[in-house]
Protein backbone atom coordinates (compact mmCIF):
# COMPACT_ATOMS: atom_id res chain seq x y z
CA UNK A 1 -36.20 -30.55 47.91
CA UNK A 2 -32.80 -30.29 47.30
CA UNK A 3 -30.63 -30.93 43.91
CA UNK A 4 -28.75 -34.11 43.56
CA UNK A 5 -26.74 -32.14 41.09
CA UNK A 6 -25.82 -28.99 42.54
CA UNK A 7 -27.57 -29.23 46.60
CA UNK A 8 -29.46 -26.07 45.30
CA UNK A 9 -33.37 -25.96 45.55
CA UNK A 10 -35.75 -27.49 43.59
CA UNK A 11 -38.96 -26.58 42.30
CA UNK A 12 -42.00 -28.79 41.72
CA UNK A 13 -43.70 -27.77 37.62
CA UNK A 14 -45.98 -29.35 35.61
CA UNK A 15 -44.53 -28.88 31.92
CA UNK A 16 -46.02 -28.82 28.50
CA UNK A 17 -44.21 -29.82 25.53
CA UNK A 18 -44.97 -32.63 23.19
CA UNK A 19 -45.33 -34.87 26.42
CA UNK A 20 -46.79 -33.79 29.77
CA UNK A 21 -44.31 -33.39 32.39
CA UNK A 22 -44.65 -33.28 36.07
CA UNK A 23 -41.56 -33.56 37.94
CA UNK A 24 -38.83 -31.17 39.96
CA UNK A 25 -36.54 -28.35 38.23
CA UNK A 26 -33.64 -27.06 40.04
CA UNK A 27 -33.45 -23.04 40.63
CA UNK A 28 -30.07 -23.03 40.43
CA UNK A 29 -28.45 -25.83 37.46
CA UNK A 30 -32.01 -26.18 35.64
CA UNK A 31 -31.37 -30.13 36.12
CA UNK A 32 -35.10 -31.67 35.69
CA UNK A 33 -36.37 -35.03 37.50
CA UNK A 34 -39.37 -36.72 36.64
CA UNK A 35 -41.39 -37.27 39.62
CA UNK A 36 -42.29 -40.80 38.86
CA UNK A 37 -38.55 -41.49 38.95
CA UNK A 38 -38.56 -40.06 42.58
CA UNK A 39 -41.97 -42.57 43.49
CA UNK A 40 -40.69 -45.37 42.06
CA UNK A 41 -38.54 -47.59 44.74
CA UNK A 42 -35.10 -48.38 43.42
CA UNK A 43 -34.59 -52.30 41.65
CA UNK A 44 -32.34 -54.47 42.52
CA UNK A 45 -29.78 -55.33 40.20
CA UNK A 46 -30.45 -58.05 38.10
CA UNK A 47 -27.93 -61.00 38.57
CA UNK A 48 -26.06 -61.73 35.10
CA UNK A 49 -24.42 -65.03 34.09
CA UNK A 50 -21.51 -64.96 32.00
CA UNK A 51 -21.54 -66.93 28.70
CA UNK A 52 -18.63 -68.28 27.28
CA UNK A 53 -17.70 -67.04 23.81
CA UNK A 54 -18.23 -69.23 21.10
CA UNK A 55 -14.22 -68.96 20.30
CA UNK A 56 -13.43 -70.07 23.27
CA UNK A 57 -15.35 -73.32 24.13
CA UNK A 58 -13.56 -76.58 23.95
């Protein structure tokens, strides 16, 4: 795979820490992606109503 960071090449690592980690490291910039981040289809943006300040209503 290739970096989204740098376009170098990434590796795919199972790490151990105080969480376990599986994911992608890059070779080159050490930039680390979870790999349930890279499953996971991107949401749509929610849609967000203004509200009117509470200064400013009539």
């Amino acid at each position: 795979m290739t970096c989204a960071r740098c376009g170098g090449f990434e590796v795919f690592e199972h790490m151990y820490g105080s969480l376990l980690y599986t994911g992608f490291r890059c070779i080159n910039c050490g930039a680390i992606r979870n790999i349930q981040v890279v499953a996971s289809p991107p949401s749509r943006p929610r849609e967000v109503k203004p509200q009117p300040h509470a200064k400013c209503r009539a």
